[in-house]
N, C-alpha and C. Protein backbone atom coordinates (compact mmCIF):
# COMPACT_ATOMS: atom_id res chain seq x y z
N UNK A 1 -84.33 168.86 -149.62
CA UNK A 1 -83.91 168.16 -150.81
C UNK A 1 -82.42 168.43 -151.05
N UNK A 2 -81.91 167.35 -151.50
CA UNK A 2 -80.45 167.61 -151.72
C UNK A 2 -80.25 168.60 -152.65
N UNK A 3 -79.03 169.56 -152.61
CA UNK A 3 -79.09 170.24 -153.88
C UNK A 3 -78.68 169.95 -154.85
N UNK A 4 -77.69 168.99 -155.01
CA UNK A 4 -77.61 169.05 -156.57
C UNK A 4 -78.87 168.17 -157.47
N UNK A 5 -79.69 167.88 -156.62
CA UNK A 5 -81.29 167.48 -157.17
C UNK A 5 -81.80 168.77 -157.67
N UNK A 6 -81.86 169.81 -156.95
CA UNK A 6 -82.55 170.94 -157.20
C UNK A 6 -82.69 171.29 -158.73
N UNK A 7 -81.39 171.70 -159.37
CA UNK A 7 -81.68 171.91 -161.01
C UNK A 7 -82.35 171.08 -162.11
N UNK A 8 -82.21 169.77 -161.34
CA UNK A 8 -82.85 168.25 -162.12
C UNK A 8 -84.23 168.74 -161.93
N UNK A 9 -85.35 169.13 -160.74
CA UNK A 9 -86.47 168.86 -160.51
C UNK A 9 -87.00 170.34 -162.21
N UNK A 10 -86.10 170.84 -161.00
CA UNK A 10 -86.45 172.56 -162.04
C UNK A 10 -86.53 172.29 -163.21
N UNK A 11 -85.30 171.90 -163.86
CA UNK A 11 -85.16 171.81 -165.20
C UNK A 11 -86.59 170.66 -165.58
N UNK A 12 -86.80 169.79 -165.34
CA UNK A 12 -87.87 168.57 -165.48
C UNK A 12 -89.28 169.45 -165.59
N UNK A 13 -89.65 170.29 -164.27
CA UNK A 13 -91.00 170.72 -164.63
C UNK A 13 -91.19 171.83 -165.31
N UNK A 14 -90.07 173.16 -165.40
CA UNK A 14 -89.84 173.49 -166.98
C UNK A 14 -90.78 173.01 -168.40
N UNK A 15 -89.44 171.64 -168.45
CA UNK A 15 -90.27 171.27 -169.65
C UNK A 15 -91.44 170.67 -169.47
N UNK A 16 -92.16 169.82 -168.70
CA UNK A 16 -93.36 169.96 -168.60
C UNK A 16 -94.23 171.01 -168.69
N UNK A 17 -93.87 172.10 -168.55
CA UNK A 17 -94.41 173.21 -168.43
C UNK A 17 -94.79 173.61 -170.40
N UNK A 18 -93.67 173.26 -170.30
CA UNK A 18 -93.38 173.73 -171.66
C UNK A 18 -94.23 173.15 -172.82
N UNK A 19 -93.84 171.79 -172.77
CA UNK A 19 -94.94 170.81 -173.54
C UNK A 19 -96.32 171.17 -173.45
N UNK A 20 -96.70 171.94 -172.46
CA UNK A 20 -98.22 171.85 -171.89
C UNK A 20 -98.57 172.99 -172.94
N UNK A 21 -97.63 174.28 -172.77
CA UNK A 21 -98.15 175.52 -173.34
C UNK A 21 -97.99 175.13 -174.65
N UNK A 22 -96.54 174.60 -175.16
CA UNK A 22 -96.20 174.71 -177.11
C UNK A 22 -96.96 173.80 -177.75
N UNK A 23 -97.21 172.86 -177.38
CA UNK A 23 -98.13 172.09 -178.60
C UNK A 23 -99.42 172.68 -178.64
N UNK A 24 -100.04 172.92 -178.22
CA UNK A 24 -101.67 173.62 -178.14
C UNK A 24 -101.23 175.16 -179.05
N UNK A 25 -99.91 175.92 -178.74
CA UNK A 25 -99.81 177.32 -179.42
C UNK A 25 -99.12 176.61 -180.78
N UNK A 26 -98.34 175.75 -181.03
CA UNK A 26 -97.68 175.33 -181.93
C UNK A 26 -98.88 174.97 -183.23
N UNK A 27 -99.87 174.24 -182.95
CA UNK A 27 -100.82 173.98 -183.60
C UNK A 27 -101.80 175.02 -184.14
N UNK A 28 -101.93 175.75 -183.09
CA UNK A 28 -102.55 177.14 -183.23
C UNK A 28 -101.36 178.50 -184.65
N UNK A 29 -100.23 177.98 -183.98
CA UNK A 29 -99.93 179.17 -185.14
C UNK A 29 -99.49 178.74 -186.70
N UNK A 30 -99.39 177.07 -186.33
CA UNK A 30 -99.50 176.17 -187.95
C UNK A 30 -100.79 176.60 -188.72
N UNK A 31 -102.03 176.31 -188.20
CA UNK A 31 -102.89 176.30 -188.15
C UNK A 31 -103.37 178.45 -188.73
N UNK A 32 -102.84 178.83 -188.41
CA UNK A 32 -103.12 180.41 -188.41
C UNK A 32 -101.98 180.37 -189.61
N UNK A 33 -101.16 180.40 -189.97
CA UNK A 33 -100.29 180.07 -191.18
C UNK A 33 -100.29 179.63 -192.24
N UNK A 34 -101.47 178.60 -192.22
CA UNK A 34 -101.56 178.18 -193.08
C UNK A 34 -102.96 179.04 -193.68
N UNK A 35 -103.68 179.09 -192.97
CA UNK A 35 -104.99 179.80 -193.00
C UNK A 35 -104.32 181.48 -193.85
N UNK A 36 -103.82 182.60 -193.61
CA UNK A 36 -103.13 183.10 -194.21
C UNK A 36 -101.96 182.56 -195.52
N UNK A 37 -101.78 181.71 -195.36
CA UNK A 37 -100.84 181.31 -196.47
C UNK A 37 -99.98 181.62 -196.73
N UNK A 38 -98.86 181.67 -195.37
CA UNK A 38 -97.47 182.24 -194.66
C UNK A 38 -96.88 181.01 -196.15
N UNK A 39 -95.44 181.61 -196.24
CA UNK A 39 -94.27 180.86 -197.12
C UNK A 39 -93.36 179.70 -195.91
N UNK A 40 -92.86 179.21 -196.20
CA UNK A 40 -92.48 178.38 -194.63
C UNK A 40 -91.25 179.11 -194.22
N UNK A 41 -90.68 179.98 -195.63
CA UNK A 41 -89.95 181.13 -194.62
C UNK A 41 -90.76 181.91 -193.62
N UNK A 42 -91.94 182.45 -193.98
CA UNK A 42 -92.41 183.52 -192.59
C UNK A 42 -92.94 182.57 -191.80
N UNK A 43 -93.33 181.33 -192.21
CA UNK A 43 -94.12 180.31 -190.98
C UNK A 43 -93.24 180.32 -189.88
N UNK A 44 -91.96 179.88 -190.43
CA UNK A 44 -90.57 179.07 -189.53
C UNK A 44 -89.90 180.76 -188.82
N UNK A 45 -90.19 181.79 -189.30
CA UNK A 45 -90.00 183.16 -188.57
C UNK A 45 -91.23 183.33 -187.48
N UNK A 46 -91.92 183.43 -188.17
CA UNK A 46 -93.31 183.47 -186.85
C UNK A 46 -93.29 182.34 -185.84
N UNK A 47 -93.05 181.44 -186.02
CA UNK A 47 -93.12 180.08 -184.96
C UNK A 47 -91.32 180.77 -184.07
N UNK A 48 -90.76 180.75 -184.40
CA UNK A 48 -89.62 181.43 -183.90
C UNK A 48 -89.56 182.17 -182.79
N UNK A 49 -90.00 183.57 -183.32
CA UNK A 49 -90.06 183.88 -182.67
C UNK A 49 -91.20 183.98 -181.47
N UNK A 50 -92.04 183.45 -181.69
CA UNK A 50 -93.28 183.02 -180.98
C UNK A 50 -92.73 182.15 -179.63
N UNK A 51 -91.96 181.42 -179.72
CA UNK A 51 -91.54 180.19 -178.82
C UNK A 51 -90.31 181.18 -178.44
N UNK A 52 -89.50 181.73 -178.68
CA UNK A 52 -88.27 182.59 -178.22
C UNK A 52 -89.54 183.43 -177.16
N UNK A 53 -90.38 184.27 -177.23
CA UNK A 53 -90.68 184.97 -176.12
C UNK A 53 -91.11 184.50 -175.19
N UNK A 54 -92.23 183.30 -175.63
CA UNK A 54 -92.49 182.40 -174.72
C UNK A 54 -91.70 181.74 -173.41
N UNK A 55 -90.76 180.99 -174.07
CA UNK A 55 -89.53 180.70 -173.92
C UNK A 55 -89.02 181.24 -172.19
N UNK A 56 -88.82 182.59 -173.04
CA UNK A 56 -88.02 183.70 -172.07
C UNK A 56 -89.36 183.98 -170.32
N UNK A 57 -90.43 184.10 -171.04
CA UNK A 57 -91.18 184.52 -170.33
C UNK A 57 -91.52 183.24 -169.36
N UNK A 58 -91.54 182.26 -170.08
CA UNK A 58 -92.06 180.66 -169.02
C UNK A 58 -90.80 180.65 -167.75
N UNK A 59 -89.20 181.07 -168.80
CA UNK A 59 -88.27 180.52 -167.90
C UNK A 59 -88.18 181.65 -166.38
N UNK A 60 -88.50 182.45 -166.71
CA UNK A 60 -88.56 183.92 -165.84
C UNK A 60 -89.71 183.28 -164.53
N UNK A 61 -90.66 183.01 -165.31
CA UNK A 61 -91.70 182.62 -164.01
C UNK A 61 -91.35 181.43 -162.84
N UNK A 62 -90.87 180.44 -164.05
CA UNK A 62 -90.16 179.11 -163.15
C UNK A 62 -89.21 179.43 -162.01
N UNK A 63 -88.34 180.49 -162.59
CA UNK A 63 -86.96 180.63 -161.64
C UNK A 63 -87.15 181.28 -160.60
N UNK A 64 -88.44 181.92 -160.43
CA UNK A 64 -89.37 183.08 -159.77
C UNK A 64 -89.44 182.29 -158.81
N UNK A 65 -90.16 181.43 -159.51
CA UNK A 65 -91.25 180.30 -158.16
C UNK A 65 -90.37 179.57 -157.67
N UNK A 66 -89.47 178.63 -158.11
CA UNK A 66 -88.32 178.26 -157.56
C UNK A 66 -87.23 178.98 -156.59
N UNK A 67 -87.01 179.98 -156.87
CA UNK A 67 -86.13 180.80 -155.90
C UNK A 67 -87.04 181.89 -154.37
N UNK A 68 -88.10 182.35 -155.03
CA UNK A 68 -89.11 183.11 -154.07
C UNK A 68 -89.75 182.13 -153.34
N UNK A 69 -90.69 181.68 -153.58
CA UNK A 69 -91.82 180.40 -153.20
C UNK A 69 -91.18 179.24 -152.44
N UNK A 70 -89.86 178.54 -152.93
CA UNK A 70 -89.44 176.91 -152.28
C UNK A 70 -88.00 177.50 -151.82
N UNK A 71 -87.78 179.33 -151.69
CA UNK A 71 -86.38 179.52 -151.20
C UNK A 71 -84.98 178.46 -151.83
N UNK A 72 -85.32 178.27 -152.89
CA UNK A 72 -83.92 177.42 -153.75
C UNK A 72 -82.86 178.49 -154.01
């Protein structure tokens, strides 16, 4: 594959990736928030940082598999 394709594919299934995990947890921690009866200050803190670790942790695996696995 050409490379300057390479960051396009990456970056693309990323967010696929991404969409797949945050809406199902996104709903889940609305959903758990409201159920407690978070203020939308601690909602919008908890969703925060919830998606920041995520985040970190999805992008870590991608760059993994991309660089180890397809040698990019």
């Amino acid at each position: 594959m050409n490379d300057k394709y390479r960051p396009w594919v990456e970056s693309i299934i990323d967010t696929i990736i991404a969409l797949v995990i945050n809406f199902p947890t996104n709903l889940s921690l609305l959903w758990l928030c409201q159920l407690y009866n978070m203020s939308i200050l601690n909602t919008s803190i908890t969703l925060s940082i919830t998606f920041t670790i995520i985040a970190i942790v999805r992008k870590v695996v991608v760059r993994n598999y991309f660089t180890k696995r397809l040698n990019w």
